[in-house]
Each structure stands twice: as structure tokens, then as C-alpha cells.
C-alpha atoms as a PDB file:
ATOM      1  CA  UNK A   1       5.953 -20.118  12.877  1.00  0.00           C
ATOM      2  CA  UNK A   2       3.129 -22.071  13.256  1.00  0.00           C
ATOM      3  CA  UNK A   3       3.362 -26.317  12.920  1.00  0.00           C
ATOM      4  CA  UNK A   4       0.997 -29.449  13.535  1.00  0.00           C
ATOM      5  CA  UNK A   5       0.291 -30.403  17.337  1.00  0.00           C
ATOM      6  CA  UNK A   6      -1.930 -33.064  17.121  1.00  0.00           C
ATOM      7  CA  UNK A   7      -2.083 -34.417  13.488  1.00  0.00           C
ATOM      8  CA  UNK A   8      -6.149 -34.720  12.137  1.00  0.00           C
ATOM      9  CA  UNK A   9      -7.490 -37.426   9.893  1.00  0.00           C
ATOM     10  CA  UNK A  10     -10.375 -37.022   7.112  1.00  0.00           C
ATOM     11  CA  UNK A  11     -12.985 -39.289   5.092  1.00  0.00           C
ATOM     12  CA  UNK A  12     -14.904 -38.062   2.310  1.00  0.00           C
ATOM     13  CA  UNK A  13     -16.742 -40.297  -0.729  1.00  0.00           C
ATOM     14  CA  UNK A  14     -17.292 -39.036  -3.944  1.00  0.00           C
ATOM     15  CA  UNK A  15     -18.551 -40.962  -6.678  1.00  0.00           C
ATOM     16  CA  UNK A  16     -17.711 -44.460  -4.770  1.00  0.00           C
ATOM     17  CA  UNK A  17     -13.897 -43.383  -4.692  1.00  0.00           C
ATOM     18  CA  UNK A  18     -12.742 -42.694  -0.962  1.00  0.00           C
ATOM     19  CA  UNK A  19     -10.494 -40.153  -0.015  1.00  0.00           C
ATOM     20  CA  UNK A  20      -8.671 -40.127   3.267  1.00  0.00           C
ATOM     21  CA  UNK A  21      -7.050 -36.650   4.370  1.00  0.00           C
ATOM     22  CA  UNK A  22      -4.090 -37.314   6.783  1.00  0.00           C
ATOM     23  CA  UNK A  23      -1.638 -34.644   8.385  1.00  0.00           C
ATOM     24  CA  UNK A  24       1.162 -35.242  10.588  1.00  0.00           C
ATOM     25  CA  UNK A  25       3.904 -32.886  12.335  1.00  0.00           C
ATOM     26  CA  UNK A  26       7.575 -33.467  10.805  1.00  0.00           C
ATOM     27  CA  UNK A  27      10.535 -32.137  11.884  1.00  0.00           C
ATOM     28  CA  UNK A  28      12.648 -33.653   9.459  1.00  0.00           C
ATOM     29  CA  UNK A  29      13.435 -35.335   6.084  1.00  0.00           C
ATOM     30  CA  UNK A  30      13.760 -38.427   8.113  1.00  0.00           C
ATOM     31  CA  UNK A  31      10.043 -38.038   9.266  1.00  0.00           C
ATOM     32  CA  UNK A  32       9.256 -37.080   6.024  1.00  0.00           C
ATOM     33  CA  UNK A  33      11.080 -40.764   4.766  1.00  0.00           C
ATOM     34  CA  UNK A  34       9.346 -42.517   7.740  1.00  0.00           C
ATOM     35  CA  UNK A  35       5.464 -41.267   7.073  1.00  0.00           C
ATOM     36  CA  UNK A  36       5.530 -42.497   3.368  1.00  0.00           C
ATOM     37  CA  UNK A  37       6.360 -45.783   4.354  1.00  0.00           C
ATOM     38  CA  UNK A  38       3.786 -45.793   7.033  1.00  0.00           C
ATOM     39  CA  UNK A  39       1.383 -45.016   4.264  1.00  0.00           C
ATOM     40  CA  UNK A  40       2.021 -47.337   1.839  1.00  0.00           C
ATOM     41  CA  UNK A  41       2.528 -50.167   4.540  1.00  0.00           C
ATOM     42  CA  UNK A  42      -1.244 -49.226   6.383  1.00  0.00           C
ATOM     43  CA  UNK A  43      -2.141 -48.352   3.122  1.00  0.00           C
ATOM     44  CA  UNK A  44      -0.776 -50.818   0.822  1.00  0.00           C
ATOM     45  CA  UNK A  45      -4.103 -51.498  -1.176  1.00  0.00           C
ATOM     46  CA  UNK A  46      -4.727 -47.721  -2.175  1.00  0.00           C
ATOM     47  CA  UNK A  47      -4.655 -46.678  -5.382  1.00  0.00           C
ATOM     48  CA  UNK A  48      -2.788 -43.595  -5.169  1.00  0.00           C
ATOM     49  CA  UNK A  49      -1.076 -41.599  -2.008  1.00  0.00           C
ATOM     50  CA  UNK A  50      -0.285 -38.141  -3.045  1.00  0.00           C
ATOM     51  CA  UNK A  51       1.077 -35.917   0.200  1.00  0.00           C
ATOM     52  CA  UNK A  52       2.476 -32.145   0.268  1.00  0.00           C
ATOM     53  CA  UNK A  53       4.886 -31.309   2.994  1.00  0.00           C
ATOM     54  CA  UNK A  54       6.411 -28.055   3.592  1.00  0.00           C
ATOM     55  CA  UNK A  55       9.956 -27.943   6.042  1.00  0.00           C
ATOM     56  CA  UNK A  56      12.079 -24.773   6.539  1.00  0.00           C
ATOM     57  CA  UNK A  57       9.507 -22.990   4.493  1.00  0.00           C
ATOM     58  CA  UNK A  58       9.795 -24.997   1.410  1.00  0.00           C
ATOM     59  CA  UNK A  59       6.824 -26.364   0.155  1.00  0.00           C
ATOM     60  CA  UNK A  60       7.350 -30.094  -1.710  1.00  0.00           C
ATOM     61  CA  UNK A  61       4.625 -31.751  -4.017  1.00  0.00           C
ATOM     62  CA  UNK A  62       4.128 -35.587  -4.751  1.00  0.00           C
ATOM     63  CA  UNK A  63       0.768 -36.608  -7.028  1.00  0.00           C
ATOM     64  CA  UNK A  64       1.726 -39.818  -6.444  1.00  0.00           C
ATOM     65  CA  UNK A  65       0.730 -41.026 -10.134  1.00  0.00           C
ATOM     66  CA  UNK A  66      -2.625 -39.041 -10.109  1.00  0.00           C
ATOM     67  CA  UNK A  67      -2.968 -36.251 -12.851  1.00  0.00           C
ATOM     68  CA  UNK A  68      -0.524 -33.458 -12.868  1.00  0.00           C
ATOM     69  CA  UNK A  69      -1.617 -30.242 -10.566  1.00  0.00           C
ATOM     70  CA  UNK A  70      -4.964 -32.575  -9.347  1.00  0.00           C
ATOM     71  CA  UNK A  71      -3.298 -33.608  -6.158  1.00  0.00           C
ATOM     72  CA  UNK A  72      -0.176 -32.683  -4.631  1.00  0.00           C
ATOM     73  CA  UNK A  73      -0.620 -29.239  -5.617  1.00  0.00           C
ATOM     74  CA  UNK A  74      -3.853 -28.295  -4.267  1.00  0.00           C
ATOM     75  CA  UNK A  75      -2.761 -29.696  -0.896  1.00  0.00           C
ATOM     76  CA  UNK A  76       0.693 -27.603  -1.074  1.00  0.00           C
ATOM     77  CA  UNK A  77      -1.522 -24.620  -1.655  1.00  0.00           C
ATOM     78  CA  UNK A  78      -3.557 -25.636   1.775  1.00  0.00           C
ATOM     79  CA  UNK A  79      -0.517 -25.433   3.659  1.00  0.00           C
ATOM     80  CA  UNK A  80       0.491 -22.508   2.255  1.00  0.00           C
ATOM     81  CA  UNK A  81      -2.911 -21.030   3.158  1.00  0.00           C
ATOM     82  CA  UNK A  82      -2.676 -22.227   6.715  1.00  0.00           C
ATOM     83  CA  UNK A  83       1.143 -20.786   6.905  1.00  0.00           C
ATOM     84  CA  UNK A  84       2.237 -23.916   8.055  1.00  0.00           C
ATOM     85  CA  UNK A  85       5.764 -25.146   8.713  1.00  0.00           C
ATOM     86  CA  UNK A  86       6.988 -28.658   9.627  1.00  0.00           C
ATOM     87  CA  UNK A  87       3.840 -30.432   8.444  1.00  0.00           C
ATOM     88  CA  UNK A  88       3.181 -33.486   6.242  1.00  0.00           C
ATOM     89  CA  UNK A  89      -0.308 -33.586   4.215  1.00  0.00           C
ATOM     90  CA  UNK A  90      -1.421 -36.948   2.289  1.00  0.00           C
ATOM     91  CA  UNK A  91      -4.443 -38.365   1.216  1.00  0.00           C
ATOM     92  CA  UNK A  92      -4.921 -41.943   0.426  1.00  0.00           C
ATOM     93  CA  UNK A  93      -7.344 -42.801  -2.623  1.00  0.00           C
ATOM     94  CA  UNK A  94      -9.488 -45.723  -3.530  1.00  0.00           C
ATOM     95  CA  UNK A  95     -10.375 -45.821  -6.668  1.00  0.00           C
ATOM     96  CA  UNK A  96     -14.271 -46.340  -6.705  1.00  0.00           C
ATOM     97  CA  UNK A  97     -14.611 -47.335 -10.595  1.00  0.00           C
ATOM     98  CA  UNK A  98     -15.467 -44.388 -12.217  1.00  0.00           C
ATOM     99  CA  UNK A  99     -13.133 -41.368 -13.397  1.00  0.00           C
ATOM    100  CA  UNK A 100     -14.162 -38.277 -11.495  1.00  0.00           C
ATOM    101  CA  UNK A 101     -12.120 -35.700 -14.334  1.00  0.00           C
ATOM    102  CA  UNK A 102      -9.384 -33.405 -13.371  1.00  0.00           C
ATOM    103  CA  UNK A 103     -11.630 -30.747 -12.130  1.00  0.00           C
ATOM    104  CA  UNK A 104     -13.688 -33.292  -9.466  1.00  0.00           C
ATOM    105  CA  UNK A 105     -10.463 -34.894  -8.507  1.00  0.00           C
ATOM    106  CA  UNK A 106      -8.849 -32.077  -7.551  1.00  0.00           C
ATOM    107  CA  UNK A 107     -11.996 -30.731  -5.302  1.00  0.00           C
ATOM    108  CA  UNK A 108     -12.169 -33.831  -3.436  1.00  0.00           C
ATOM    109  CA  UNK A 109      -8.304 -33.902  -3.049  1.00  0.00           C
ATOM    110  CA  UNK A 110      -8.952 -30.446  -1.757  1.00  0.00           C
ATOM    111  CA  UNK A 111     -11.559 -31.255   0.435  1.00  0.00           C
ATOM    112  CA  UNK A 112     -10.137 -34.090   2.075  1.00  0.00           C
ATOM    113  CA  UNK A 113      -7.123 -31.795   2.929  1.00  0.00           C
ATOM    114  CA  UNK A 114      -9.222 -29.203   4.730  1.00  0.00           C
ATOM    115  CA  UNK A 115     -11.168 -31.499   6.446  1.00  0.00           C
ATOM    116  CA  UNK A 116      -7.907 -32.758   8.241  1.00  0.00           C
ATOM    117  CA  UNK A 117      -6.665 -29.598   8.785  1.00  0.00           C
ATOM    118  CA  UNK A 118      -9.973 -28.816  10.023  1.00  0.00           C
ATOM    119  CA  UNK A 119      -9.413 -32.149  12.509  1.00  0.00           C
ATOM    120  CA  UNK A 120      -5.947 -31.340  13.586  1.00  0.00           C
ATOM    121  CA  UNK A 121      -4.660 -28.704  16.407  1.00  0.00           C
ATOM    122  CA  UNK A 122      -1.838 -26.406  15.733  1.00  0.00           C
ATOM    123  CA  UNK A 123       1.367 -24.482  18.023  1.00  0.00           C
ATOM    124  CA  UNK A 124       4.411 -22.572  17.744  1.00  0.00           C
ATOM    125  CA  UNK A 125       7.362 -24.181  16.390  1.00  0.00           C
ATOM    126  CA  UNK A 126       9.890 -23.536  18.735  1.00  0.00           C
ATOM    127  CA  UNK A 127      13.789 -24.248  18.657  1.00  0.00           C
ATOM    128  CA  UNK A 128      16.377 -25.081  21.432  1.00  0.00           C
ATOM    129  CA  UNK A 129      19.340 -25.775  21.090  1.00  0.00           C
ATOM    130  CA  UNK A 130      21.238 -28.529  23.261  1.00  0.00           C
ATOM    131  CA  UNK A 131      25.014 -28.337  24.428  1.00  0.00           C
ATOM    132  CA  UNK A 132      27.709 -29.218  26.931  1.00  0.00           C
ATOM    133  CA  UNK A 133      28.980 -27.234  29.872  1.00  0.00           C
ATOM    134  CA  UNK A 134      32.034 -29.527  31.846  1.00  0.00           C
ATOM    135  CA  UNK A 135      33.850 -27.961  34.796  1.00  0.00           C
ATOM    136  CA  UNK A 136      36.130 -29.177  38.166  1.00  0.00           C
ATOM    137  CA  UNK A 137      33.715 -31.063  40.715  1.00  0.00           C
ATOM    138  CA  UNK A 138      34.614 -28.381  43.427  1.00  0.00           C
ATOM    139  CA  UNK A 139      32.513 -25.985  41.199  1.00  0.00           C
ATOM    140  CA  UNK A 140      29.497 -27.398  40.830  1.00  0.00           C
ATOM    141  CA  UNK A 141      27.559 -24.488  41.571  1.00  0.00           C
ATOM    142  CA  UNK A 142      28.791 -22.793  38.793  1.00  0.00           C
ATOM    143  CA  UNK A 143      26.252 -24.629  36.516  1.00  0.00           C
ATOM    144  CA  UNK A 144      22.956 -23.593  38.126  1.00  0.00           C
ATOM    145  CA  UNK A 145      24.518 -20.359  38.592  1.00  0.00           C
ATOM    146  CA  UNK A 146      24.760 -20.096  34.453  1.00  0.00           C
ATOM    147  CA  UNK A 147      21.138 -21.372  34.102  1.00  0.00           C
ATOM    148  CA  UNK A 148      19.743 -18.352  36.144  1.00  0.00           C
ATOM    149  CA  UNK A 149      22.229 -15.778  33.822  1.00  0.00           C
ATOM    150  CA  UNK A 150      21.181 -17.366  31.084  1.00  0.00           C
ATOM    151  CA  UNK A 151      17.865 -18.937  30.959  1.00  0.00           C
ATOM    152  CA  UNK A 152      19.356 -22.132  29.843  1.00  0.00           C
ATOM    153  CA  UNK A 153      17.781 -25.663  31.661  1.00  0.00           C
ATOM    154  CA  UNK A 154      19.294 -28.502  32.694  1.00  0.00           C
ATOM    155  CA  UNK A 155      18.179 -31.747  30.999  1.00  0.00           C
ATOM    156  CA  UNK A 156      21.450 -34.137  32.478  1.00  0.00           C
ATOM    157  CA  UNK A 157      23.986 -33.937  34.873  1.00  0.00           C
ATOM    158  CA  UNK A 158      27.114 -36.433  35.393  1.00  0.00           C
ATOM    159  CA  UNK A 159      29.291 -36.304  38.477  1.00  0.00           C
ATOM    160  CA  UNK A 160      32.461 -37.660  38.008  1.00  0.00           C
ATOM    161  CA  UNK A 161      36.495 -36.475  37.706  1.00  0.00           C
ATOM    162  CA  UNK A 162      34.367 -33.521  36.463  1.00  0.00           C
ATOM    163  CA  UNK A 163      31.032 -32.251  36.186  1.00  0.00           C
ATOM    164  CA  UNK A 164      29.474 -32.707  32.898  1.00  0.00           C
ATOM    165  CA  UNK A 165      25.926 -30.776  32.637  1.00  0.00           C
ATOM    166  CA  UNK A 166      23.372 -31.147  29.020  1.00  0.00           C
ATOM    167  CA  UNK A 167      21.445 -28.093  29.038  1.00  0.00           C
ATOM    168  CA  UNK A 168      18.739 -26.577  26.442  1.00  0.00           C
ATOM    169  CA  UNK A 169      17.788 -23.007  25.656  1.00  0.00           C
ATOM    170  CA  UNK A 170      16.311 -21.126  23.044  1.00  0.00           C
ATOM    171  CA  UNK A 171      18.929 -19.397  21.423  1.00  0.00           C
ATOM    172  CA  UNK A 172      22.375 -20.478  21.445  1.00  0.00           C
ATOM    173  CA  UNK A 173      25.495 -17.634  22.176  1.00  0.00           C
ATOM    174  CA  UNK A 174      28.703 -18.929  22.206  1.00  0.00           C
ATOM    175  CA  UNK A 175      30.062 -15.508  23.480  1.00  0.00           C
ATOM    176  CA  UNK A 176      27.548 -14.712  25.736  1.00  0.00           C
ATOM    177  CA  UNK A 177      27.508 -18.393  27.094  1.00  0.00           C
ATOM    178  CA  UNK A 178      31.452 -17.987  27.496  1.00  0.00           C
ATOM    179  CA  UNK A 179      31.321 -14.873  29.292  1.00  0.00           C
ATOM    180  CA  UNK A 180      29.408 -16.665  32.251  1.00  0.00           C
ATOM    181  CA  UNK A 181      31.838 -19.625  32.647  1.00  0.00           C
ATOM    182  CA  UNK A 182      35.481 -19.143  34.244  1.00  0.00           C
ATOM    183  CA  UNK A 183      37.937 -20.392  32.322  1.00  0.00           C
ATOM    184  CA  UNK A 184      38.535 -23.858  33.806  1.00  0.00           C
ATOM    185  CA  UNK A 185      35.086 -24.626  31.928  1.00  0.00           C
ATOM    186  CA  UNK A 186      34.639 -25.501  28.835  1.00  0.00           C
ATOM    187  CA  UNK A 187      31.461 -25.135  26.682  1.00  0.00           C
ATOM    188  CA  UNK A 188      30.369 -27.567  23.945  1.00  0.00           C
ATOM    189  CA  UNK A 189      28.990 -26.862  20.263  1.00  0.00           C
ATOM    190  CA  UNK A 190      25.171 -26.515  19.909  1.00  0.00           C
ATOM    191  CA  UNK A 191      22.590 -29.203  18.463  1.00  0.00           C
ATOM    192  CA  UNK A 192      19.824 -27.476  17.902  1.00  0.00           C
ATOM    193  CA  UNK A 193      15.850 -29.142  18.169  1.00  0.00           C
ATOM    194  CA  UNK A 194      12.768 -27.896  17.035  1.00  0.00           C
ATOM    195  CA  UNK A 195       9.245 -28.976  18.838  1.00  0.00           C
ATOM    196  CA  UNK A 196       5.588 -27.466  18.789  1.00  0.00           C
ATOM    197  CA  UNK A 197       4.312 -25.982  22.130  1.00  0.00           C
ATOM    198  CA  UNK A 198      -0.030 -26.036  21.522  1.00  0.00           C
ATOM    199  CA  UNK A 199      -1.699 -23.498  21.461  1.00  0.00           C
ATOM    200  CA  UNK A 200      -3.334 -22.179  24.441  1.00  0.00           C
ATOM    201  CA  UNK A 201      -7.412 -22.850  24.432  1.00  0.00           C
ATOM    202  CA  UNK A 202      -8.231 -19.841  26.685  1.00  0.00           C
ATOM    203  CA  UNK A 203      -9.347 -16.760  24.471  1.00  0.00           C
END
């Protein structure tokens, strides 16, 4: 799955009406939420906003009050294109004065769009998943002893009555996990997280 590294940012002009492309990485609805209120607070004096996102592999449309299929849809097709996940796709619009038609609009939509993809740089969307290992103090080994059986990494560690260790890895096995902690250990219930790791530059 492929998402949105660095986000990329676009300027075109067509008949005095500006159109700034815009792309962001999201992760969630929240982000999503969070992005359009950016927008319209940097942005507050445009005339229209209109965005595609797609998240989990659903693509979502918003013209924003521009003509139906002129905006938000060309831009959900760009994604779709790109085979993008986890990105966010907007561009702001200032009216110039004069009506561009459904056809024009929707080419300089379109171009702004590609242009930012064009500006952006892309990686694999990769998921963890965080959890809980806690055990007796006198074992403490027994936790960097399950990271090398398992791959997983420690991100926190708390010494106290017991040990209590945070650890991430990619794929989350309850059974497998169990079978490499005795049974004076007790292992937590995933949260999983998703982030984008670039791609590499070398050929």
C-alpha cells in the first residue's frame, strides 16, 4: 500500500482564477476533521475548497459547492490513479471573475491535483501494532528474550513491583506471543498504528 510521505503543494492560474493543489498524509478521520479546518482557517477568503481523500481504500468526494463531478471527483480519480491510501487531496479556488464552464473547471481542478502529486514524495504504509508484556522483576530478561523470538521492539520499559514493557511489531499474535511468555506473564491487547516508511531514492 502505498501513502503520502512528504505532502506537495501546487499553483496554477487560469483565466485570473487561482487554483492551489494541496495533499497531505492522513491516517485517520480525525486528520481528515483536522485538515479541513486548517483549510478554511489559512484559507478563509477562498471561494471554494473541494478535497478527495481516500482511507482503508475508500475513496470520499467533497466539491465543496463547485459544480457536481467538476471537482471532487476528478481529484478522487487522481488518487485512484496513483493507488494511493491514507491521503488527503484539496485544492483551494479563487474565483478570478469570469466562469471557466464545467469542462475548464474540471481541467484546472485536475491539473492542480497532479501538479501536487507531482510535488509530493510517497512510501509504504506500514502497520504495528503496540501492546503490553508485565512480568515478576526477577525476570526481566524474559522481555528482551521475547523481542529476539519475536521481532517485536521495545518502545518503554517501567521497573517497579513488576516489570511493565510497551513494545511494537508488525503483526500482532496473541498465540504465538503467548507461547513465548511463562505463565507468570501476562500479555496485553493490541493497538494497532499505521505510518509511511519513504521510499528509498537509490535505483
Amino acid at each position: 500500500m502505498t501513502g503520502i510521505d512528504q505532502g506537495g503543494h501546487s499553483e496554477i492560474t487560469c483565466e485570473r482564477s487561482r487554483f492551489i493543489g494541496l495533499v497531505f498524509p492522513i491516517m485517520s478521520l480525525e486528520d481528515v476533521r483536522s485538515i479541513k479546518r486548517k483549510l478554511k482557517q489559512d484559507y478563509y477568503d477562498a471561494s471554494h475548497i473541494p478535497a478527495a481523500y481516500v482511507i482503508d481504500g475508500q475513496t470520499h468526494l467533497d466539491d465543496d459547492g463547485e459544480p457536481q463531478g467538476t471537482a471532487g471527483a476528478p481529484l478522487g480519480i487522481l488518487l485512484r490513479q496513483a493507488n494511493l491510501d491514507l491521503a488527503y487531496l484539496a485544492v483551494v479556488r479563487y474565483f478570478g471573475g469570469r466562469k471557466l464552464g464545467t469542462k475548464r473547471l474540471r481541467e484546472a481542478f485536475r491539473a492542480a491535483g497532479v501538479q501536487a502529486l507531482a510535488a509530493a514524495s510517497f512510501g509504504e504504509v506500514v502497520s504495528e501494532s503496540e501492546f503490553d508484556i508485565e512480568g515478576p522483576l526477577e525476570e526481566m530478561g524474559i522481555v528482551h528474550r521475547f523481542c529476539m523470538e519475536t521481532g517485536a521492539r521495545i518502545v518503554n520499559i517501567h521497573y517497579n513491583k513488576t516489570i511493565n514493557a510497551t513494545l511494537l511489531a508488525p503483526d500482532y499474535d496473541q498465540d504465538r506471543y503467548r507461547s513465548h511468555l511463562p505463565e507468570t506473564w501476562t500479555l496485553g491487547l493490541p493497538t494497532v498504528h499505521r505510518r509511511v516508511v519513504a521510499h528509498s531514492s537509490k535505483e
